[in-house]
PDB file of N, CA and C in Angstrom:
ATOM      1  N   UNK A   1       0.847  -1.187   0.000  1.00  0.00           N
ATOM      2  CA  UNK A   1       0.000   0.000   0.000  1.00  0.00           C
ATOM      3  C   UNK A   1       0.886   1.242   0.000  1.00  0.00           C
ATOM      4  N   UNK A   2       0.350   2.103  -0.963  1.00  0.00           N
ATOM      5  CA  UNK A   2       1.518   3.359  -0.560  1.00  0.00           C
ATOM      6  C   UNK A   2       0.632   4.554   0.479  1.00  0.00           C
ATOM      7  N   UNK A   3       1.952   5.297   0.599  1.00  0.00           N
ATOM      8  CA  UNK A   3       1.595   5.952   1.558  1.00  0.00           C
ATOM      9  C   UNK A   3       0.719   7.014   1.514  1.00  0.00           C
ATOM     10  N   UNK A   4      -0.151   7.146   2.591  1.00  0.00           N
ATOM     11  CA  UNK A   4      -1.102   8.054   2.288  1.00  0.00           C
ATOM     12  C   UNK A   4      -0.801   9.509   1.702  1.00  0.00           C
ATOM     13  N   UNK A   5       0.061   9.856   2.144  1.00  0.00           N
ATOM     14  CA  UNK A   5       0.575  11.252   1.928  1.00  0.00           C
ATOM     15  C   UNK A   5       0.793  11.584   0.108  1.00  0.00           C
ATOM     16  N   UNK A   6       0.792  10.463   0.049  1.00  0.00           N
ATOM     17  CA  UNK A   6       1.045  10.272  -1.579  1.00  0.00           C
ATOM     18  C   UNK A   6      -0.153   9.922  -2.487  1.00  0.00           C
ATOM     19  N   UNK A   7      -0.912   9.349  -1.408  1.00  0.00           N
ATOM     20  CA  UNK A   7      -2.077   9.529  -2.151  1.00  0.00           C
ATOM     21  C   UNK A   7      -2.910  10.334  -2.021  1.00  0.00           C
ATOM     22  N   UNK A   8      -3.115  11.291  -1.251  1.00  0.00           N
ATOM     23  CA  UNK A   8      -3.608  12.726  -0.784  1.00  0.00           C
ATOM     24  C   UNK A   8      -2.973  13.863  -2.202  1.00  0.00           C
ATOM     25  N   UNK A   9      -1.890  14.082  -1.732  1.00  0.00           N
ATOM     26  CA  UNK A   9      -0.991  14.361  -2.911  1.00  0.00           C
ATOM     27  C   UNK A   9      -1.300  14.362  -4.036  1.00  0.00           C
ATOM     28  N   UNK A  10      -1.667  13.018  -4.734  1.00  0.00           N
ATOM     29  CA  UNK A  10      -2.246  12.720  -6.236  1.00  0.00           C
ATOM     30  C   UNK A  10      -3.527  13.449  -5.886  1.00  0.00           C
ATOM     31  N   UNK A  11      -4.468  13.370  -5.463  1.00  0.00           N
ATOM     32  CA  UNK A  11      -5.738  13.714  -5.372  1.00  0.00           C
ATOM     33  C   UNK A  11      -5.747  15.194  -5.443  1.00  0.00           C
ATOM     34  N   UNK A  12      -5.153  15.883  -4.880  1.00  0.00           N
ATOM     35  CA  UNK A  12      -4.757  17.192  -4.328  1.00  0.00           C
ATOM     36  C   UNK A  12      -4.767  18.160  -6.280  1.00  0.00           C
ATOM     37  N   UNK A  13      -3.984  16.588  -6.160  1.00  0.00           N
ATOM     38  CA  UNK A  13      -3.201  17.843  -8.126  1.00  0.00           C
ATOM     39  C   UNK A  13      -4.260  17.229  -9.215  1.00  0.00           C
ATOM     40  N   UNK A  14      -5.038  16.127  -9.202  1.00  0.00           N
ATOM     41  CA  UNK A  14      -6.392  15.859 -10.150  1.00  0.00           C
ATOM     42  C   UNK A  14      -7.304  17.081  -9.638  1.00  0.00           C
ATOM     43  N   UNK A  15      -7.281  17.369  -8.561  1.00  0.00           N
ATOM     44  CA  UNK A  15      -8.612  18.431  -8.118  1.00  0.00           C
ATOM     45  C   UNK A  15      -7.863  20.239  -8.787  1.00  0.00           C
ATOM     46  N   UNK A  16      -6.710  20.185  -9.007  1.00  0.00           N
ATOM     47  CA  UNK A  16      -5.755  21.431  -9.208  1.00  0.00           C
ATOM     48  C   UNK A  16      -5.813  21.306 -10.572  1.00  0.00           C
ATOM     49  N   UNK A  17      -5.931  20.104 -11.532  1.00  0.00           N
ATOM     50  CA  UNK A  17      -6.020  20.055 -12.560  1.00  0.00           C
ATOM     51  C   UNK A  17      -7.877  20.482 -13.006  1.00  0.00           C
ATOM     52  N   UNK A  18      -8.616  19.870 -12.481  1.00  0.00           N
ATOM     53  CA  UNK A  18     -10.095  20.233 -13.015  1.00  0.00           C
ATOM     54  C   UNK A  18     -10.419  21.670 -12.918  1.00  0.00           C
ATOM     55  N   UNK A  19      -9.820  21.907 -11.612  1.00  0.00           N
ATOM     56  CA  UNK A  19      -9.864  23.482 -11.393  1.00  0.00           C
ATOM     57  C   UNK A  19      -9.945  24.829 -12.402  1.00  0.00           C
ATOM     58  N   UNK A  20      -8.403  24.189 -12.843  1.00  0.00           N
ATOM     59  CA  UNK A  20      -7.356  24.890 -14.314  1.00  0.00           C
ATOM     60  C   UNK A  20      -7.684  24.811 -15.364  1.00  0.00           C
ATOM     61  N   UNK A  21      -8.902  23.488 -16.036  1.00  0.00           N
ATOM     62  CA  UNK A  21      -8.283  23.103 -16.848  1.00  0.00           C
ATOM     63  C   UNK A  21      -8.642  24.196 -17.927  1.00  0.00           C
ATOM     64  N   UNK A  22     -10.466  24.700 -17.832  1.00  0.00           N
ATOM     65  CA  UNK A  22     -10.846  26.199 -18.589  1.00  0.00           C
ATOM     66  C   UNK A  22      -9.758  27.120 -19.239  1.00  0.00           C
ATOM     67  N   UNK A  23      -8.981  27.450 -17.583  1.00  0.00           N
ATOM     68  CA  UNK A  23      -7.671  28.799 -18.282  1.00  0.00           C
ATOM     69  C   UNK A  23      -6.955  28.210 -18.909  1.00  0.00           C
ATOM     70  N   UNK A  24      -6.368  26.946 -18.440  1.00  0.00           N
ATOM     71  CA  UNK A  24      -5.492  26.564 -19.383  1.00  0.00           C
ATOM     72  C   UNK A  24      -5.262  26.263 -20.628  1.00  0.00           C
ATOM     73  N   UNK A  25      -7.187  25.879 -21.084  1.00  0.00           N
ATOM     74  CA  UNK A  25      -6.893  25.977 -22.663  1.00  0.00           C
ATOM     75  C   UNK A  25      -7.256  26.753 -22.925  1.00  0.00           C
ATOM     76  N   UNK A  26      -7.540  27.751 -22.392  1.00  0.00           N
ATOM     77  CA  UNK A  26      -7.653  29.065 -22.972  1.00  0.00           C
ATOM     78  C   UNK A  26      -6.746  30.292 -23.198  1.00  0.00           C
ATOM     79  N   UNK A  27      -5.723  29.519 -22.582  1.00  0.00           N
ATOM     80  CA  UNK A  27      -4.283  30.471 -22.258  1.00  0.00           C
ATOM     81  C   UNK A  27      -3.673  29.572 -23.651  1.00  0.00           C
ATOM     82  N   UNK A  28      -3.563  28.880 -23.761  1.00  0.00           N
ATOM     83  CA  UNK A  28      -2.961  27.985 -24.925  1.00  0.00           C
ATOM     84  C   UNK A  28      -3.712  28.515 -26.005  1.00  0.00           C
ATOM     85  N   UNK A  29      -5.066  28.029 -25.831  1.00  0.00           N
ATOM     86  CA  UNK A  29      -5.237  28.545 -27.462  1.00  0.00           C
ATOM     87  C   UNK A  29      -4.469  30.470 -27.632  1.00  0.00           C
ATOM     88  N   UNK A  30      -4.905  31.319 -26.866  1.00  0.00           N
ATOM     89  CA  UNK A  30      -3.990  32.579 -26.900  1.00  0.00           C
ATOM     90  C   UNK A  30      -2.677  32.260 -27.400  1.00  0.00           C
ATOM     91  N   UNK A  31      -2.228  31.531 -26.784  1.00  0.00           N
ATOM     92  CA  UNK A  31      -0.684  31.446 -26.822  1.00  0.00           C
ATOM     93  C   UNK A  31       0.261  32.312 -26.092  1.00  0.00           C
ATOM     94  N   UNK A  32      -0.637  32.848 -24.556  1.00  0.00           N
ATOM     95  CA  UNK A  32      -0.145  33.431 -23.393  1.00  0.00           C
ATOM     96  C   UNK A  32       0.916  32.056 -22.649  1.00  0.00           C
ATOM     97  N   UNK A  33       2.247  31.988 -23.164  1.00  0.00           N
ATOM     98  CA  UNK A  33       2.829  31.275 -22.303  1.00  0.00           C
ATOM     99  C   UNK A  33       3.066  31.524 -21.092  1.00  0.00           C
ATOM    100  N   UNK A  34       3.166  33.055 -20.568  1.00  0.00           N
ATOM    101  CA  UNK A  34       3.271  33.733 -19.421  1.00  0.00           C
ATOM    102  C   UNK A  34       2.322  33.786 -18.634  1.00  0.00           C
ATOM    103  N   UNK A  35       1.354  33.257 -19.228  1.00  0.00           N
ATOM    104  CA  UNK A  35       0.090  33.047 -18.184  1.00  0.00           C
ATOM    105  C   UNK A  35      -0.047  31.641 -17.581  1.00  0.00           C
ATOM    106  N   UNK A  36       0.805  31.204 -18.624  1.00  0.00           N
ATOM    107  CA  UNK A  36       1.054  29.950 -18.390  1.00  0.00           C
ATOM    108  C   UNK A  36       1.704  29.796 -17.045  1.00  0.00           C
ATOM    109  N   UNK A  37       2.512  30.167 -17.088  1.00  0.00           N
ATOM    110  CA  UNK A  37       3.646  29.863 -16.083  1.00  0.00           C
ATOM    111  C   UNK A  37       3.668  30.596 -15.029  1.00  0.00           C
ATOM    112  N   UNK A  38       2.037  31.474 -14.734  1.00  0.00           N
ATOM    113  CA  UNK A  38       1.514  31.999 -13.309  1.00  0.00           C
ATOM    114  C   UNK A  38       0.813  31.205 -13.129  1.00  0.00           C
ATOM    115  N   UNK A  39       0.080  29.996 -13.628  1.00  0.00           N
ATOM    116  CA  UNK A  39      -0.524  29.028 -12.328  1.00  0.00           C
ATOM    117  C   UNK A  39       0.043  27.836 -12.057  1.00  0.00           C
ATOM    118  N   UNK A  40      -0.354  27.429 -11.233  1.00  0.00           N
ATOM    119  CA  UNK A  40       0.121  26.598 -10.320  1.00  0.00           C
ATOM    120  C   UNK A  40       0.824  25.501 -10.999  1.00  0.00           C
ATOM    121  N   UNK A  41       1.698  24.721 -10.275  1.00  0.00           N
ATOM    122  CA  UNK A  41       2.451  23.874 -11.121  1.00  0.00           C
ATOM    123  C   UNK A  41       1.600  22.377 -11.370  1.00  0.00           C
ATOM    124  N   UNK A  42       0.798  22.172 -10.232  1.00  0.00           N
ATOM    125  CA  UNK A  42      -0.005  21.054  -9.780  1.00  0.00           C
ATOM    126  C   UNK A  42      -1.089  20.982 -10.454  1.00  0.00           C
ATOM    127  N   UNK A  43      -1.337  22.527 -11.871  1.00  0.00           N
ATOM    128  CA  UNK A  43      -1.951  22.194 -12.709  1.00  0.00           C
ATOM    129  C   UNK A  43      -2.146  22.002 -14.017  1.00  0.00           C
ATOM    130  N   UNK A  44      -1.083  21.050 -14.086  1.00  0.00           N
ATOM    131  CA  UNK A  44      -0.952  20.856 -15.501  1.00  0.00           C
ATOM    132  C   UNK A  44      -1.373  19.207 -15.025  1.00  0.00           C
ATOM    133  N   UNK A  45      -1.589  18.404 -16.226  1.00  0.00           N
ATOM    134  CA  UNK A  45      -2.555  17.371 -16.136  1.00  0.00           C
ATOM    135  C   UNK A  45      -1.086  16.210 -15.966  1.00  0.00           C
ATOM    136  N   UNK A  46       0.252  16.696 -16.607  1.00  0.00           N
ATOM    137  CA  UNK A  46       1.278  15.683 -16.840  1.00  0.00           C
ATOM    138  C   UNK A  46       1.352  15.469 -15.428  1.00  0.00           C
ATOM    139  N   UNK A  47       1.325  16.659 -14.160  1.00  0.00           N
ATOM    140  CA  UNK A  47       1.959  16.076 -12.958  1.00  0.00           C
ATOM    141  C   UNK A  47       1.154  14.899 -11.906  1.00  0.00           C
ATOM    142  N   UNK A  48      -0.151  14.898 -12.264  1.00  0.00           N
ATOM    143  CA  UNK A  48      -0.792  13.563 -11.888  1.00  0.00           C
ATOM    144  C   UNK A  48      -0.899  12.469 -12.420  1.00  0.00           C
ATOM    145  N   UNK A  49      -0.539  11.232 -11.292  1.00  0.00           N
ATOM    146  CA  UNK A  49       0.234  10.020 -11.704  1.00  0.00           C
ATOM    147  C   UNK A  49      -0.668   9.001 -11.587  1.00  0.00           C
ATOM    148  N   UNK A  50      -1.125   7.880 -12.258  1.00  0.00           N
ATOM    149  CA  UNK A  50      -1.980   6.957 -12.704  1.00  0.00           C
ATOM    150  C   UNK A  50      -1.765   5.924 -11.256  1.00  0.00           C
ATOM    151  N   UNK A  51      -2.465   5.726 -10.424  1.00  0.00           N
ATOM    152  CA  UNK A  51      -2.410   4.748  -9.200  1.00  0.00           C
ATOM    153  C   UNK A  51      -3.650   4.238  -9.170  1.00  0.00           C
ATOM    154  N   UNK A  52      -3.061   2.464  -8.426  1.00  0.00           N
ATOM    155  CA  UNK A  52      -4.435   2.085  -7.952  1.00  0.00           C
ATOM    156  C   UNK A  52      -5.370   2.244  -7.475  1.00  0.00           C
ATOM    157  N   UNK A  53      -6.686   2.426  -7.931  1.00  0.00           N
ATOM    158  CA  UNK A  53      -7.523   2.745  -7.048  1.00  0.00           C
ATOM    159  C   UNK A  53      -7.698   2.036  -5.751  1.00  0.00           C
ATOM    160  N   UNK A  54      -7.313   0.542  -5.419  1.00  0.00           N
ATOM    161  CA  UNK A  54      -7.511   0.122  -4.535  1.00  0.00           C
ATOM    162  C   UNK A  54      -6.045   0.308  -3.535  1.00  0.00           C
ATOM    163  N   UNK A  55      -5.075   0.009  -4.006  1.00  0.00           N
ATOM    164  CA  UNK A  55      -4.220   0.174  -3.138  1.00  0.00           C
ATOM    165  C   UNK A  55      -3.272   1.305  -3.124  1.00  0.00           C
ATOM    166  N   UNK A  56      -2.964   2.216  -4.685  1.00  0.00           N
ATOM    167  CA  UNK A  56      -2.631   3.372  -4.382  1.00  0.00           C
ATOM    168  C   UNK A  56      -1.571   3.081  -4.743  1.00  0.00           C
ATOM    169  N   UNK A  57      -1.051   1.686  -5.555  1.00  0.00           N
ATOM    170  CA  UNK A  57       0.376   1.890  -5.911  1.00  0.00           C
ATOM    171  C   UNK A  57       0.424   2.398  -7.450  1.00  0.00           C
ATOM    172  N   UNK A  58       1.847   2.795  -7.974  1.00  0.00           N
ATOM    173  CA  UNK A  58       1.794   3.859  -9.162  1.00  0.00           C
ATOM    174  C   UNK A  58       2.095   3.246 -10.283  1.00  0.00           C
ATOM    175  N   UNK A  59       3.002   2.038  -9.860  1.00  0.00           N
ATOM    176  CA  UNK A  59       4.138   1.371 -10.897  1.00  0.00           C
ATOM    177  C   UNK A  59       2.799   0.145 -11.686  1.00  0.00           C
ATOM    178  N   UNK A  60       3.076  -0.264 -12.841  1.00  0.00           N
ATOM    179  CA  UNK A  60       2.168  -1.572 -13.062  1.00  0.00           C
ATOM    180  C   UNK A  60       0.802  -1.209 -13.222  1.00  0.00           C
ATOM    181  N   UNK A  61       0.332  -0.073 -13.658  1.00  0.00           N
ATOM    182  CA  UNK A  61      -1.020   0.441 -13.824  1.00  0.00           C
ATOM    183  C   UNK A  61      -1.616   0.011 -14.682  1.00  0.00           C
ATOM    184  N   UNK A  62      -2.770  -0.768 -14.663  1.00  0.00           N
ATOM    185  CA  UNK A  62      -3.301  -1.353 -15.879  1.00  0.00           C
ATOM    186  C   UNK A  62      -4.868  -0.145 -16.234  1.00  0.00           C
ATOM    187  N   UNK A  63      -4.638   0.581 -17.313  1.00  0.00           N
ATOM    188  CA  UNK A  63      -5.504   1.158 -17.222  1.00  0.00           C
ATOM    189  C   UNK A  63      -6.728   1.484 -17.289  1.00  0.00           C
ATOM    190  N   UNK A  64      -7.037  -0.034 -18.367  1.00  0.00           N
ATOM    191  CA  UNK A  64      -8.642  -0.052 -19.030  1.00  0.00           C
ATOM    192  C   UNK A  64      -9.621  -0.452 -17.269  1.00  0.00           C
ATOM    193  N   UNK A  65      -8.396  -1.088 -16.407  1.00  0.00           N
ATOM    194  CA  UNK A  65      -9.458  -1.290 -15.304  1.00  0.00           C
ATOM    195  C   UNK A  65      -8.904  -0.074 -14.089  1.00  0.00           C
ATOM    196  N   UNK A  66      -8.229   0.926 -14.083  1.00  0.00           N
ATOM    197  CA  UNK A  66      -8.165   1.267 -13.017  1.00  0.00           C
ATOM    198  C   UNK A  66      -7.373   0.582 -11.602  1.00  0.00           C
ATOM    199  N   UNK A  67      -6.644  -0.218 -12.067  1.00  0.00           N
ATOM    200  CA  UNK A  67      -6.036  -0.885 -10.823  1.00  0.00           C
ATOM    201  C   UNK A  67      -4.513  -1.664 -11.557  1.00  0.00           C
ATOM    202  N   UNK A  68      -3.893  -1.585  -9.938  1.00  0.00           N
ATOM    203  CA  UNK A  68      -2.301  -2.572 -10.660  1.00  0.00           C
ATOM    204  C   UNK A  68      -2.375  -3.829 -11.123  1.00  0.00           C
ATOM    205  N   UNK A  69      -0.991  -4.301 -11.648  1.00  0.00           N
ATOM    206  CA  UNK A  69      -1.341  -5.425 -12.096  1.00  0.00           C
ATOM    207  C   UNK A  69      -1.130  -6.393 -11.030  1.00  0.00           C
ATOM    208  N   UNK A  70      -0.996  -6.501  -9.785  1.00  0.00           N
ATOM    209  CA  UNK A  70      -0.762  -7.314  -8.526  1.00  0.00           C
ATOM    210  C   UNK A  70      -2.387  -7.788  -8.739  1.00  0.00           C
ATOM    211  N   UNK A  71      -3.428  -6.500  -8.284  1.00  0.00           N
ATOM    212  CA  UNK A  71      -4.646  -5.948  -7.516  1.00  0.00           C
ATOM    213  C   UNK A  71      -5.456  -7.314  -9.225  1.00  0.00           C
ATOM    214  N   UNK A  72      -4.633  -6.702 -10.486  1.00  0.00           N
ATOM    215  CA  UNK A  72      -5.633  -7.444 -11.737  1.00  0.00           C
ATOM    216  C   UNK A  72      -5.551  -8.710 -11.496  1.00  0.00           C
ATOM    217  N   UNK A  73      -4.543  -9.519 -11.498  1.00  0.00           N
ATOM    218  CA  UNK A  73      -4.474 -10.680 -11.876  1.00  0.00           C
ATOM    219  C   UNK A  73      -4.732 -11.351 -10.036  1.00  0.00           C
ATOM    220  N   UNK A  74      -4.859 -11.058  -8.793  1.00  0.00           N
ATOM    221  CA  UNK A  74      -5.910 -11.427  -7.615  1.00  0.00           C
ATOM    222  C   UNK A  74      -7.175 -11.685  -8.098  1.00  0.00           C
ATOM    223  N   UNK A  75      -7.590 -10.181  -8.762  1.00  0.00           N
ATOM    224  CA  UNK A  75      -9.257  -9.991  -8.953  1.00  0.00           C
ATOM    225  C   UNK A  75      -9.458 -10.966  -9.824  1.00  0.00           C
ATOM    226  N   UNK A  76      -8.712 -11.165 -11.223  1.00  0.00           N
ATOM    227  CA  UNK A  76      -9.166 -11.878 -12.430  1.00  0.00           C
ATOM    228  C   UNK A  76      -8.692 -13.416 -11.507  1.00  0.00           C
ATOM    229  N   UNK A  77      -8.570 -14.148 -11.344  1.00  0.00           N
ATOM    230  CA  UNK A  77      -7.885 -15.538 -10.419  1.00  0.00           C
ATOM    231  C   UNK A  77      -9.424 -15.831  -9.673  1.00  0.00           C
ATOM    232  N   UNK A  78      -9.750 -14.624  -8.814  1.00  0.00           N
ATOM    233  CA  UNK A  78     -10.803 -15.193  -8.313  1.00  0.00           C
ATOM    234  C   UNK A  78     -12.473 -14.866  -8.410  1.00  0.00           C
ATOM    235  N   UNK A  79     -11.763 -14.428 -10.251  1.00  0.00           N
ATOM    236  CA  UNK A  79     -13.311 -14.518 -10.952  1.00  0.00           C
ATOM    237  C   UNK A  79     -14.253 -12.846 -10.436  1.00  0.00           C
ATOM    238  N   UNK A  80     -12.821 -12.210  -9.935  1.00  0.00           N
ATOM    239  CA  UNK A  80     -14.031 -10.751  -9.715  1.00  0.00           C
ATOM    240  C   UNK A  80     -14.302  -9.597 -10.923  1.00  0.00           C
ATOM    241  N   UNK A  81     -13.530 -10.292 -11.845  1.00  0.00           N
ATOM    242  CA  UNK A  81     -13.206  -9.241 -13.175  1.00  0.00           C
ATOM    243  C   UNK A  81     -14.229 -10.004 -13.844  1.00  0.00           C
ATOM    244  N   UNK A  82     -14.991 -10.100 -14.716  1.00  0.00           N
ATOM    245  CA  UNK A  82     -16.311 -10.072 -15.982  1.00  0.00           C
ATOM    246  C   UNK A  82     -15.259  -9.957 -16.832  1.00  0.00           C
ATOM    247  N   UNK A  83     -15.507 -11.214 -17.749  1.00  0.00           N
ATOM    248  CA  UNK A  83     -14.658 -11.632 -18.964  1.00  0.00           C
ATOM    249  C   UNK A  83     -13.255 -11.748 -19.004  1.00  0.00           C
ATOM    250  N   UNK A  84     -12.588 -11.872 -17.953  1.00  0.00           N
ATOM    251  CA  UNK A  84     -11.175 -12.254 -17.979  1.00  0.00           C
ATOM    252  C   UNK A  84     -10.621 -13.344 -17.236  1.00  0.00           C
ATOM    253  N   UNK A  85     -10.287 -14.136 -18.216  1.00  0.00           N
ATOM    254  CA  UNK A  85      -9.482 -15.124 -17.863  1.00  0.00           C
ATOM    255  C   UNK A  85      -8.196 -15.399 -18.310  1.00  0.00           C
ATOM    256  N   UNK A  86      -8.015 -16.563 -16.961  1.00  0.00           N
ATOM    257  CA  UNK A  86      -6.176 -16.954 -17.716  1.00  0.00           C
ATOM    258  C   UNK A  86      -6.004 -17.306 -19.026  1.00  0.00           C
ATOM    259  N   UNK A  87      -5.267 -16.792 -19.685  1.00  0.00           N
ATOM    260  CA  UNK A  87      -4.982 -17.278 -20.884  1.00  0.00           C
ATOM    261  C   UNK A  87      -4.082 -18.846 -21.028  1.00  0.00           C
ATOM    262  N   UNK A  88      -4.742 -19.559 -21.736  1.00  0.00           N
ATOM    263  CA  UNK A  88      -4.396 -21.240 -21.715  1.00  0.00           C
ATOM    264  C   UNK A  88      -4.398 -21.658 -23.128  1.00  0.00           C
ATOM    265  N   UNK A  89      -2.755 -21.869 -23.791  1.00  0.00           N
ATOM    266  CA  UNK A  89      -3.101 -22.300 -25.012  1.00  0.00           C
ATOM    267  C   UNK A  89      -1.895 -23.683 -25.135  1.00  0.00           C
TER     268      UNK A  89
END
């Protein structure tokens, strides 16, 4: 599990990103780079990082489900994933 602080953190800069996101393409389409670079850094969309929803780790993100690949292949094993199975050839 990672640490909370880190996952507060991520949350912190998705909510800094929805905030922004209006000026920001609206500063872009302008092509105000200087406006750019008066808000916040936490809102640009690159600095939030793809984690499990269940456990919050970052590395191994599988994305079509939202979770790592530890958290996928538990869930898919014991049949909690809809349409995925082990592959057997």
């Amino acid at each position: 599990m990672a640490k909370k602080a880190w996952i507060a953190r991520n949350e912190k800069r998705k909510k800094a990103v929805e905030k922004y996101a209006e000026k920001r393409k609206a500063l872009k389409e302008a092509g105000d780079y200087e406006g750019l670079q008066k808000l916040p850094r936490n809102a640009s969309p690159t600095r939030v990082r793809n984690r499990c929803s269940i456990t919050g780790r970052s590395r191994g993100f599988v994305g079509k489900y939202g979770i790592s690949r530890i958290k996928f292949r538990e869930m898919a094993l014991n049949g909690e994933l809809p349409g995925v199975k082990k592959a057997s050839w």
